[in-house]
Protein backbone atom coordinates (compact mmCIF):
# COMPACT_ATOMS: atom_id res chain seq x y z
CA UNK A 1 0.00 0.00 0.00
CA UNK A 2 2.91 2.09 -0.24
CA UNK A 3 3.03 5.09 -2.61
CA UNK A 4 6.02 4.90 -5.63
CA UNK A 5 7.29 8.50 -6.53
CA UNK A 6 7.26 8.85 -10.62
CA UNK A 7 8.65 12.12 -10.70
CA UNK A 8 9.21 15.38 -8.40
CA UNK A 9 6.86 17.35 -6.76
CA UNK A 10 5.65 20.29 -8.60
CA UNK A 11 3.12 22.78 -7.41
CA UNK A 12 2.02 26.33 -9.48
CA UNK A 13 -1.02 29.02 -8.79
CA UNK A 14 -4.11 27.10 -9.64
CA UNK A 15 -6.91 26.54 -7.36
CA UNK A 16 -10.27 25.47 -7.98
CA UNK A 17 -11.67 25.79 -4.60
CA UNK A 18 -12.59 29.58 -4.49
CA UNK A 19 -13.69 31.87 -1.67
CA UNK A 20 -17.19 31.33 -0.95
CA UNK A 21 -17.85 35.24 -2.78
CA UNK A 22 -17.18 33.49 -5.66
CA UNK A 23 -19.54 33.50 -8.64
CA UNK A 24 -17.92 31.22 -11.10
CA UNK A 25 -18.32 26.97 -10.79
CA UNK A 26 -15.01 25.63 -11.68
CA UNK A 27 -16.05 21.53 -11.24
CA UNK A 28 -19.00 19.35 -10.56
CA UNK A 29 -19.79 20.09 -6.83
CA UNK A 30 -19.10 24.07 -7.23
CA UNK A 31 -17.11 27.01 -5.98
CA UNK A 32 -16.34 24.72 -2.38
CA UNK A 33 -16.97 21.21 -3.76
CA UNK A 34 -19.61 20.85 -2.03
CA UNK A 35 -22.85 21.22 -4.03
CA UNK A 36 -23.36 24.78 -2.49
CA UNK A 37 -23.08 28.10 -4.05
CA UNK A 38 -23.14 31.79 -2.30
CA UNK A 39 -25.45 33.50 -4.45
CA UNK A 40 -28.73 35.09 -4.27
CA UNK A 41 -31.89 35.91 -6.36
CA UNK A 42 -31.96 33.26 -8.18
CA UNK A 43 -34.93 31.95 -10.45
CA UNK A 44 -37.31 29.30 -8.50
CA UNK A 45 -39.56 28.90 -11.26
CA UNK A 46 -39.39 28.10 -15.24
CA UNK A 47 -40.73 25.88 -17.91
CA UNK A 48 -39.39 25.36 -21.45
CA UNK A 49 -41.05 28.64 -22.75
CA UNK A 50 -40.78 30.95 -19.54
CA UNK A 51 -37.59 32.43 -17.64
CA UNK A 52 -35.58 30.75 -20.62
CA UNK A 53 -32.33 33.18 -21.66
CA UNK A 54 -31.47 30.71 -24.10
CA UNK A 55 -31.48 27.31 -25.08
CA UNK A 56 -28.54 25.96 -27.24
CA UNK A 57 -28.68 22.26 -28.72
CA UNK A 58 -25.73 19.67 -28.28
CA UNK A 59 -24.21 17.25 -30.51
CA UNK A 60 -25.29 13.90 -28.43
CA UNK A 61 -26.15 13.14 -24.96
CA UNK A 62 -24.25 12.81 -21.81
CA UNK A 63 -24.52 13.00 -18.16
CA UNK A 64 -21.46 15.40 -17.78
CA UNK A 65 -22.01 18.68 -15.42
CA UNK A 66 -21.08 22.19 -16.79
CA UNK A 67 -18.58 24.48 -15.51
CA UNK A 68 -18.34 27.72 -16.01
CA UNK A 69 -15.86 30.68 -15.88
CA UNK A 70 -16.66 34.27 -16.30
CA UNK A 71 -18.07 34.35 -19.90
CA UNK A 72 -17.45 30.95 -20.81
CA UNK A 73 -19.00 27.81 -20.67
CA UNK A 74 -17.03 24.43 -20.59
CA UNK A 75 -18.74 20.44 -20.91
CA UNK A 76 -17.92 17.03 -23.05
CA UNK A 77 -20.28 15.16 -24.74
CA UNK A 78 -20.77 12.57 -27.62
CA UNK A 79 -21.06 13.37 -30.81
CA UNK A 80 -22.03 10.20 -32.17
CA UNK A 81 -18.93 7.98 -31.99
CA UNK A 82 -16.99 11.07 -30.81
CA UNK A 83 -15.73 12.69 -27.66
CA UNK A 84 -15.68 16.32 -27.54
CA UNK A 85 -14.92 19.04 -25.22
CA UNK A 86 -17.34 21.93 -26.00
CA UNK A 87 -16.95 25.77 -24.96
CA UNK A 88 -19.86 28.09 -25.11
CA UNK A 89 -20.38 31.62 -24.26
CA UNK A 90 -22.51 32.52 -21.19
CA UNK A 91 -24.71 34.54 -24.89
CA UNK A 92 -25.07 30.60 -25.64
CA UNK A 93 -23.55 30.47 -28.65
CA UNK A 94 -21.16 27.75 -29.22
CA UNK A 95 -17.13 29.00 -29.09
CA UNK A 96 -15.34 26.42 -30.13
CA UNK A 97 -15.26 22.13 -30.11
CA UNK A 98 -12.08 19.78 -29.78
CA UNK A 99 -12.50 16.34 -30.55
CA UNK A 100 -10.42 14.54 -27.19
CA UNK A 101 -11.26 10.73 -28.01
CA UNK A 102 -13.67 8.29 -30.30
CA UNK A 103 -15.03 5.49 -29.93
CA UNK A 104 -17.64 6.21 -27.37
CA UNK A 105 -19.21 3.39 -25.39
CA UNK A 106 -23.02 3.44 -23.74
CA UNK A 107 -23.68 2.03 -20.78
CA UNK A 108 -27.19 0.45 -19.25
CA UNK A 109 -28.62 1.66 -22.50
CA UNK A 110 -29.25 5.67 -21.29
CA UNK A 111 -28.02 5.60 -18.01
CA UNK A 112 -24.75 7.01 -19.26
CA UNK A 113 -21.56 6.75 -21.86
CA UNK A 114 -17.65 7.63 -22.38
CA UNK A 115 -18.44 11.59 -21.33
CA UNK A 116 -19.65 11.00 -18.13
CA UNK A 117 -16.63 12.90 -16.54
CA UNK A 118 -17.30 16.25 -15.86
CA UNK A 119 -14.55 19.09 -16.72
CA UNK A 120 -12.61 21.35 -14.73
CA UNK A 121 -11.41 25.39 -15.26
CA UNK A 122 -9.42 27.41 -12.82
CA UNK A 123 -10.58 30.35 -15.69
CA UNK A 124 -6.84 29.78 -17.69
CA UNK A 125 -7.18 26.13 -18.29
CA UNK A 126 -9.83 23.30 -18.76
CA UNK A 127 -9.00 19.90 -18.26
CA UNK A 128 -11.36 16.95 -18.79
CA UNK A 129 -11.38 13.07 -18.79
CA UNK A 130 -13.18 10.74 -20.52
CA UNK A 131 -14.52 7.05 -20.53
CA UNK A 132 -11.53 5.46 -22.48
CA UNK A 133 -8.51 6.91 -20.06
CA UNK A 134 -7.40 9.98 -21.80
CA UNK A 135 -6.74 13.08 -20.02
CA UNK A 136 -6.72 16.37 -21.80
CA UNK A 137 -5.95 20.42 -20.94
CA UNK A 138 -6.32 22.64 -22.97
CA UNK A 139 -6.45 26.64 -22.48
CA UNK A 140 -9.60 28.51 -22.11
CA UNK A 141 -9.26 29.39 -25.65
CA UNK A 142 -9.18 26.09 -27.29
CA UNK A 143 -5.26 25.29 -27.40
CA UNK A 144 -4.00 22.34 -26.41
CA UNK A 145 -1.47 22.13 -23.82
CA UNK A 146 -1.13 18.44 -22.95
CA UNK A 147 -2.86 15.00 -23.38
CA UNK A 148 -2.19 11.83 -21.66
CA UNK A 149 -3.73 8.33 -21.78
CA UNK A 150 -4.13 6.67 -18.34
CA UNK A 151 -4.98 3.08 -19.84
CA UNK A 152 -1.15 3.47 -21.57
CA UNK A 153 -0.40 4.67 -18.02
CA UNK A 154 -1.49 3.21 -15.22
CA UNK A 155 -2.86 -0.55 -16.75
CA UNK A 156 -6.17 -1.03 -18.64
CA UNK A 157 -9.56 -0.68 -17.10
CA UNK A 158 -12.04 -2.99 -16.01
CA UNK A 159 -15.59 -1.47 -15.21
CA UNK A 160 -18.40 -2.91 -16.36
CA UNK A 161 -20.13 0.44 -16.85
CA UNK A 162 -17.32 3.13 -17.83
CA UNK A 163 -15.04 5.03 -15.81
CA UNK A 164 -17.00 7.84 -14.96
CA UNK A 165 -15.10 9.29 -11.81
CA UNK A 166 -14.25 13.32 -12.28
CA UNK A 167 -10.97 14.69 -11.13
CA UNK A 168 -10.17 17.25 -8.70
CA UNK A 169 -8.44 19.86 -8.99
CA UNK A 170 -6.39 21.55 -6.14
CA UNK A 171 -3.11 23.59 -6.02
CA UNK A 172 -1.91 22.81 -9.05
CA UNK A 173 -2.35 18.60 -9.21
CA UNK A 174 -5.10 16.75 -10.48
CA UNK A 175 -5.98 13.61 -8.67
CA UNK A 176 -7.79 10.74 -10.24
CA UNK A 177 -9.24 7.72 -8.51
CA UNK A 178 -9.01 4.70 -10.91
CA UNK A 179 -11.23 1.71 -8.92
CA UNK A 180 -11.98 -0.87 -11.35
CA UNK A 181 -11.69 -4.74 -11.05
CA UNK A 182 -8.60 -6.53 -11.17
CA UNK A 183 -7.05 -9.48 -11.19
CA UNK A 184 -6.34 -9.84 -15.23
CA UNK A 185 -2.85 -10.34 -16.69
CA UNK A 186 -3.06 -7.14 -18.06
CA UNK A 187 -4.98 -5.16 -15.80
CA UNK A 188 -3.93 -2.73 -13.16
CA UNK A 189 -4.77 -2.76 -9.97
CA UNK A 190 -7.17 -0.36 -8.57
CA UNK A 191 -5.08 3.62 -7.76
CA UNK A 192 -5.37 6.67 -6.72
CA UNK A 193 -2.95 8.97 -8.72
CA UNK A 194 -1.80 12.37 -9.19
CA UNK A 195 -0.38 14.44 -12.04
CA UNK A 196 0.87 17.96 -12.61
CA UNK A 197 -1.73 19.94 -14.05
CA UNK A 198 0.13 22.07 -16.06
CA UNK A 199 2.10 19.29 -17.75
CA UNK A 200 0.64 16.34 -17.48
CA UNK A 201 3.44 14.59 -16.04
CA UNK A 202 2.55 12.04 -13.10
CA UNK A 203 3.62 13.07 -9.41
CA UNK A 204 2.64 10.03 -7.41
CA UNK A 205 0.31 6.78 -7.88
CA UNK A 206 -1.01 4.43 -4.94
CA UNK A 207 -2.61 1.35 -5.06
CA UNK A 208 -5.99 1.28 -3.61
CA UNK A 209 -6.31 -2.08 -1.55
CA UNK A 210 -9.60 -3.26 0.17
CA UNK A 211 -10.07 -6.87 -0.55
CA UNK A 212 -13.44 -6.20 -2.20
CA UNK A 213 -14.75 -8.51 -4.92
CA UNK A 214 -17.15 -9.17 -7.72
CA UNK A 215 -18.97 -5.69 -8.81
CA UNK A 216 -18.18 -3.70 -5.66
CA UNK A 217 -14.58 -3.32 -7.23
CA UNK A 218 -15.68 -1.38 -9.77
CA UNK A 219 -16.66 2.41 -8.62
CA UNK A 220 -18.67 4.89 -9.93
CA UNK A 221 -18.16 7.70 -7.49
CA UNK A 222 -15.83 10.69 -8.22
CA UNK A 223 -13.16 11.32 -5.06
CA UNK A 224 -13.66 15.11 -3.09
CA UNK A 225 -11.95 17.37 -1.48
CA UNK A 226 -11.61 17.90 2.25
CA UNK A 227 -10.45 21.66 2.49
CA UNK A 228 -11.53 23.08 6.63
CA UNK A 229 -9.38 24.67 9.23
CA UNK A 230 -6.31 23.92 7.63
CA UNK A 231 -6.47 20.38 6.79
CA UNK A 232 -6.96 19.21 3.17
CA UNK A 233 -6.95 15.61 1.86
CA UNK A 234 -8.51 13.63 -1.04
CA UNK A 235 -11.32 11.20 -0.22
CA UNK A 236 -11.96 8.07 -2.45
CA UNK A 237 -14.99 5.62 -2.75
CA UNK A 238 -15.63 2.54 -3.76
CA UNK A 239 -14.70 -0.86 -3.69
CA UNK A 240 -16.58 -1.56 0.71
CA UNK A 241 -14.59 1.33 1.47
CA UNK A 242 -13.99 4.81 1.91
CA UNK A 243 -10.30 6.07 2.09
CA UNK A 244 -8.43 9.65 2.39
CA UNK A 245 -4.59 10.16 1.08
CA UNK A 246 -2.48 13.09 1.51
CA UNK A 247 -2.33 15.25 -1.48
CA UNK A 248 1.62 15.75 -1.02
CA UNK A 249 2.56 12.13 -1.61
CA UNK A 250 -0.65 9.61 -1.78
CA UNK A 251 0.04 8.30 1.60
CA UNK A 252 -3.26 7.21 3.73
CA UNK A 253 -4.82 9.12 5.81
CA UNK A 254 -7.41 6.95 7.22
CA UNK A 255 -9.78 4.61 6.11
CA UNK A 256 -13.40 3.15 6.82
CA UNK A 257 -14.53 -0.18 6.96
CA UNK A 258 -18.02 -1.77 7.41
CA UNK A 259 -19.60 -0.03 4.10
CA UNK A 260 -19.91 -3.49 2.93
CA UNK A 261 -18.86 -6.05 5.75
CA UNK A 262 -16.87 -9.46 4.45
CA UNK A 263 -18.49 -12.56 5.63
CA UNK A 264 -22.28 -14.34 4.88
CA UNK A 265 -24.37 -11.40 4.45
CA UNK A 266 -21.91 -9.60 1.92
CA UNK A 267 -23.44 -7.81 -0.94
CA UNK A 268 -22.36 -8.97 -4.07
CA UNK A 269 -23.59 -6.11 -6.05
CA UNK A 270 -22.91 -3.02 -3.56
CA UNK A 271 -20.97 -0.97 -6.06
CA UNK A 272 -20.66 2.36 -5.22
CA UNK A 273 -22.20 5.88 -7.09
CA UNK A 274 -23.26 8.22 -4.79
CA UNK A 275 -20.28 10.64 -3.88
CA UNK A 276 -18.68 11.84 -0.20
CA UNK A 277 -19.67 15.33 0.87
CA UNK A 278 -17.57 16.91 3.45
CA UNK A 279 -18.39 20.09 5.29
CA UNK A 280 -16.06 21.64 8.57
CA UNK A 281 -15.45 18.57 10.99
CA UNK A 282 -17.71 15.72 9.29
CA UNK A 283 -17.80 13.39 5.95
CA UNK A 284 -20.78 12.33 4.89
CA UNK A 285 -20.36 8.75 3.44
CA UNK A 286 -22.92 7.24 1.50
CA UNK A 287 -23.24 3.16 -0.28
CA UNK A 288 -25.80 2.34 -2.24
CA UNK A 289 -29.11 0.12 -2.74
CA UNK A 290 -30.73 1.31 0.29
CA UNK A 291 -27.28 0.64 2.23
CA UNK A 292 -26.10 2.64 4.90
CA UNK A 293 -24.56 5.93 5.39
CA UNK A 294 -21.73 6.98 7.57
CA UNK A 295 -20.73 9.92 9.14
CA UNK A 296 -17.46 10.51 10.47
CA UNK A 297 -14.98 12.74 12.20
CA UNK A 298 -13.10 14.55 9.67
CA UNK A 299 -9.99 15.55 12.11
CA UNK A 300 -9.47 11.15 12.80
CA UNK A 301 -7.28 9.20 11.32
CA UNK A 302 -6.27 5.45 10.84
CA UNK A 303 -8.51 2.83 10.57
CA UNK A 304 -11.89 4.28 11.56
CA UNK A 305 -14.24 1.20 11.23
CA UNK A 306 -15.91 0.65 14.72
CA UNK A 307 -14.47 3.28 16.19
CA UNK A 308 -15.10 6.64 18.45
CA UNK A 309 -14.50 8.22 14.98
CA UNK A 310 -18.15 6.90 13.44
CA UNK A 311 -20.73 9.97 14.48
CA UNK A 312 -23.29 7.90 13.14
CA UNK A 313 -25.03 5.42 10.90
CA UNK A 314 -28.17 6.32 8.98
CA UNK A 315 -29.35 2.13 8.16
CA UNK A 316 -31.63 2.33 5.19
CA UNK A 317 -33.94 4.61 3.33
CA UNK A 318 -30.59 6.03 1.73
CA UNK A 319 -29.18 7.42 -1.54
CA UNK A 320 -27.81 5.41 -4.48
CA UNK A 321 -26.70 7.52 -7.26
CA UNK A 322 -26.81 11.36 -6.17
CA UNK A 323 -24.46 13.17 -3.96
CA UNK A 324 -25.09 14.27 -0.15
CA UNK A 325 -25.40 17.67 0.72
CA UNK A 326 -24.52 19.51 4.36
CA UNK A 327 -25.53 22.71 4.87
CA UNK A 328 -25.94 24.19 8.73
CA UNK A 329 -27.05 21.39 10.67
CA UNK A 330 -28.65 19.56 8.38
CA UNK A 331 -27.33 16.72 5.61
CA UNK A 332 -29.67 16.23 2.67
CA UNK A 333 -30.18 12.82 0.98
CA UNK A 334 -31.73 12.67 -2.21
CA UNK A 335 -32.76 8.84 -3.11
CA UNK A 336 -32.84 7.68 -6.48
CA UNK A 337 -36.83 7.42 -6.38
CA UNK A 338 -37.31 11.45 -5.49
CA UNK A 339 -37.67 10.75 -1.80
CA UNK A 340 -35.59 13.46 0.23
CA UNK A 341 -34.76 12.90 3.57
CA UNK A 342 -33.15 15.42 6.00
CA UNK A 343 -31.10 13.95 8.68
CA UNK A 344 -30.14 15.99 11.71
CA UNK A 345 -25.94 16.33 11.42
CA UNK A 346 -24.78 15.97 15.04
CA UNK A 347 -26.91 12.62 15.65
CA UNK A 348 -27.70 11.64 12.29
CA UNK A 349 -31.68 11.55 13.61
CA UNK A 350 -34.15 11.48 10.47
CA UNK A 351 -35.70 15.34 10.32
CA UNK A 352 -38.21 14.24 7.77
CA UNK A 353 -38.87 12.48 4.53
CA UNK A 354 -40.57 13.53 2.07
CA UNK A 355 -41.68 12.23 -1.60
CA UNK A 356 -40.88 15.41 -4.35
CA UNK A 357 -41.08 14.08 -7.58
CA UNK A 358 -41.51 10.20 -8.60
CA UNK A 359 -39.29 9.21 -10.92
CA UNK A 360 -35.65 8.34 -11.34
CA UNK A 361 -33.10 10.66 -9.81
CA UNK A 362 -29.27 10.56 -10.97
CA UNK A 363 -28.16 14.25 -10.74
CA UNK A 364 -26.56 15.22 -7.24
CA UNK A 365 -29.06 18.19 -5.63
CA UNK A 366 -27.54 21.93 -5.37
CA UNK A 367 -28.16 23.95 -2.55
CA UNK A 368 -28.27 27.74 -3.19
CA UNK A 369 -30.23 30.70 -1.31
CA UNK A 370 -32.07 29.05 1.36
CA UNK A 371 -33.36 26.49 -1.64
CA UNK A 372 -32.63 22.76 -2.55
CA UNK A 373 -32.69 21.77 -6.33
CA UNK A 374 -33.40 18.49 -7.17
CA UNK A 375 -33.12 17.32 -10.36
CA UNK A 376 -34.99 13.98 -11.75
CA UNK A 377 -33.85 12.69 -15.65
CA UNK A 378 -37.44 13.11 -17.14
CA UNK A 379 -36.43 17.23 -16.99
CA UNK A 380 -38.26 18.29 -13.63
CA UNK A 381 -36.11 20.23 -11.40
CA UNK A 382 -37.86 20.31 -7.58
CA UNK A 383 -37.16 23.29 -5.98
CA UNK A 384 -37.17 22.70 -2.07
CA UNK A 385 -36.73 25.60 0.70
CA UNK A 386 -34.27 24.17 3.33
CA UNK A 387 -34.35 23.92 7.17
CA UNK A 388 -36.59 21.36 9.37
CA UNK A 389 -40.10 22.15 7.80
CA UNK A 390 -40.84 20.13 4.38
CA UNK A 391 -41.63 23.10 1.22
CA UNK A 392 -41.67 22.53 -2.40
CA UNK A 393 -41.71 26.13 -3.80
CA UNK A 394 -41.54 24.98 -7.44
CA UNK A 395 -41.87 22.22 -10.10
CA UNK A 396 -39.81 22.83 -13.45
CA UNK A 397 -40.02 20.92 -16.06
CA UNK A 398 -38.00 21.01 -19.34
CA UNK A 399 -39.67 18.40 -21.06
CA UNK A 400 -35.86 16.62 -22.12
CA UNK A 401 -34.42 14.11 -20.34
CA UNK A 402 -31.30 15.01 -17.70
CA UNK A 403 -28.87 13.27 -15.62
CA UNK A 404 -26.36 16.04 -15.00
CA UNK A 405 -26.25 17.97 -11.95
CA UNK A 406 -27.25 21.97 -12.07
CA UNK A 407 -24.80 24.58 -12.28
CA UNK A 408 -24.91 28.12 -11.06
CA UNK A 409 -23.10 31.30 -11.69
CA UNK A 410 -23.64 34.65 -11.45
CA UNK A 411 -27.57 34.66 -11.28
CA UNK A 412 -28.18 32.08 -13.59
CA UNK A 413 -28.53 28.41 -13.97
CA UNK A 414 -27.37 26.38 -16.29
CA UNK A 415 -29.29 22.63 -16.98
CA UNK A 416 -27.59 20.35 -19.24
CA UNK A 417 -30.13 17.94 -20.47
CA UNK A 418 -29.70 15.02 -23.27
CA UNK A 419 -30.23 17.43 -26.03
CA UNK A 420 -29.16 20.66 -25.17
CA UNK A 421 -27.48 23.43 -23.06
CA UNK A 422 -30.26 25.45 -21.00
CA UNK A 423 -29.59 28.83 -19.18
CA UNK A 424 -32.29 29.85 -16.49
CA UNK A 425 -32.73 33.40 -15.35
């Protein structure tokens, strides 16, 4: 479990974790990486004809998330067989398209494909990575800067339904968890690895070891950030467990166990989609299939299975595909069938739950001005005030089919659905 050193440390001025003023969304969970954005006034109700700005169509479908920087708009997404990295202007009118792989494969017919990943932009760069292992950056302008193949890298991948993990950025390094099954000849084990962002070049790669088997090797969750007080590490899921590593040099950090305990009762099929959230103090760590969810002391570390560390276990009744969200003293679970439940964060104690919209639910829910928006892949957005008290303000609807999260920056939101880019204001 030891970290190898590939080449020297290198660190330069990026940052995608911004000052909560911030108005731009640099990756999938936001300004903080946490689903949560800082701004105000924002629309609570719309429909395909009212409170559009604009509507602009894509090439093909995927389940990528938008980021945005200033006046531009960065996403991948098929085009047919392709791959492409797409920039629009926040005038929604497309800026320029760079073909970063081919070749694209889908996976549980709509449920997603090869441009699941979503980007990144610290506002100079944008770096994305797709389905078949190659990792691109280019500058906000369109020029490439590097590419790199992590299949020619690191081993080929085996997942049975893409690797769909996003990166994240922070202080110059992009780290990339890699959990897939192993065990082939000519298949690498499971890592976590980190590369310079500005070249490309690799900086340190750890094997992930947890002794899980069958499907639950292969992961569908994208690793966060843990960025409070001082203390920053990456957090991983998938494969039974949940496990941090220093940024610096890959080394753990700590670990938790009983996600998916060995013995009789072990789920054969408990692979993992919903992502950590952290806020100051706690991670949030969900499983799947109506599985539990953990919540832990952020400042612990070592092995934290059965221990003082565990605040608490919510049993059932739990997420499977979107992300947790904590805000205040609440954490908010979104469940694949549009159930929401609120659990209080000290005790993990159920606050309520509440049915908002029945049908399938794959985006992760942002939180932003006292509101919850949850997103559900027929095109109806639930808008849901926050605190103890159960409110839907709104129903939105679309009418196009969505699996990507929402994005917001500077009073608008942005919905990618299957067909097109939508901006809400």
């Amino acid at each position: 479990m030891k970290p190898f050193q590939l080449t020297p440390f290198v660190v330069f001025g990026l940052l995608v974790v911004q000052p909560l003023s911030a108005e731009n969304w640099g990756s999938w969970r936001g300004p903080t990486q946490n689903g949560i954005s800082n701004e105000t006034d924002l629309p609570k109700s719309w429909s395909a004809e009212s409170n559009v700005k604009w509507r602009s169509k894509l090439p093909g479908p995927a389940g990528a998330t938008p980021v945005v920087w200033d006046d531009k708009i960065f996403l991948t997404s098929t085009s047919g067989t392709d791959l492409v990295l797409l920039c629009f202007g926040t005038d929604g009118k497309q800026r320029w398209s760079r073909l970063i792989g081919q070749g694209n494969k889908a996976a549980r017919g709509d449920e997603g494909n090869s441009a699941s990943p979503s980007p990144i932009t610290d506002g100079v760069h944008v770096w994305a990575f797709i389905g078949t292992g190659k990792l691109v950056c280019y500058t906000v302008d369109g020029s490439l800067v590097w590419d790199a193949d992590l299949q020619e890298r690191y081993g080929k991948f085996d997942i049975a339904f893409g690797m769909s993990a996003t990166p994240v950025l922070y202080q110059g390094r992009l780290f990339v968890q890699l959990i897939h099954g192993d065990g082939k000849p000519d298949t690498q084990e499971a890592m976590v690895v980190a590369v310079d962002a500005s070249t490309g070049q690799p900086l340190w790669a750890t094997e992930r070891v947890t002794g899980a088997s069958r499907e639950n090797e292969h992961s569908y969750a994208s690793p966060m950030l843990y960025d409070f007080g001082g203390v920053s590490y990456l957090i991983t899921h998938g494969a039974d467990y949940t496990v941090a590593y220093s940024l610096e040099d890959g080394k753990e950090k700590w670990r938790l166990g009983g996600l998916n305990p060995q013995g009789k009762s072990y789920h054969p099929t408990l692979r993992f989609v919903s992502s950590p959230a952290a806020a100051d103090g706690i991670v949030v760590c969900p499983t799947a299939k109506n599985g539990p969810v953990f919540a832990i002391d952020a400042s612990k570390t070592g092995d934290l299975t059965d221990s003082k560390a565990v605040l608490w276990v919510r049993d059932d009744n739990t997420p499977d595909v979107p992300s947790p969200i904590i805000h205040d003293d609440l954490v908010y679970l979104c469940r694949e069938n549009g159930m929401l439940l609120v659990l209080d964060r000290k005790t993990g104690e159920q606050v309520y739950m509440e049915r908002t919209h029945s049908h399938r639910h794959r985006a992760s829910p942002v939180l932003a001005d006292g509101h919850i928006y949850l997103t559900a892949r027929d095109g109806k957005v639930t808008v849901v005030k926050t605190g103890r008290e159960f409110k839907i303000v709104a129903q939105n609807d679309t009418e196009e089919t969505t699996s990507a999260s929402p994005v917001i920056s500077n009073g608008v939101i942005y919905i990618r659905t299957f067909d097109a880019l939508w901006a809400i204001e």
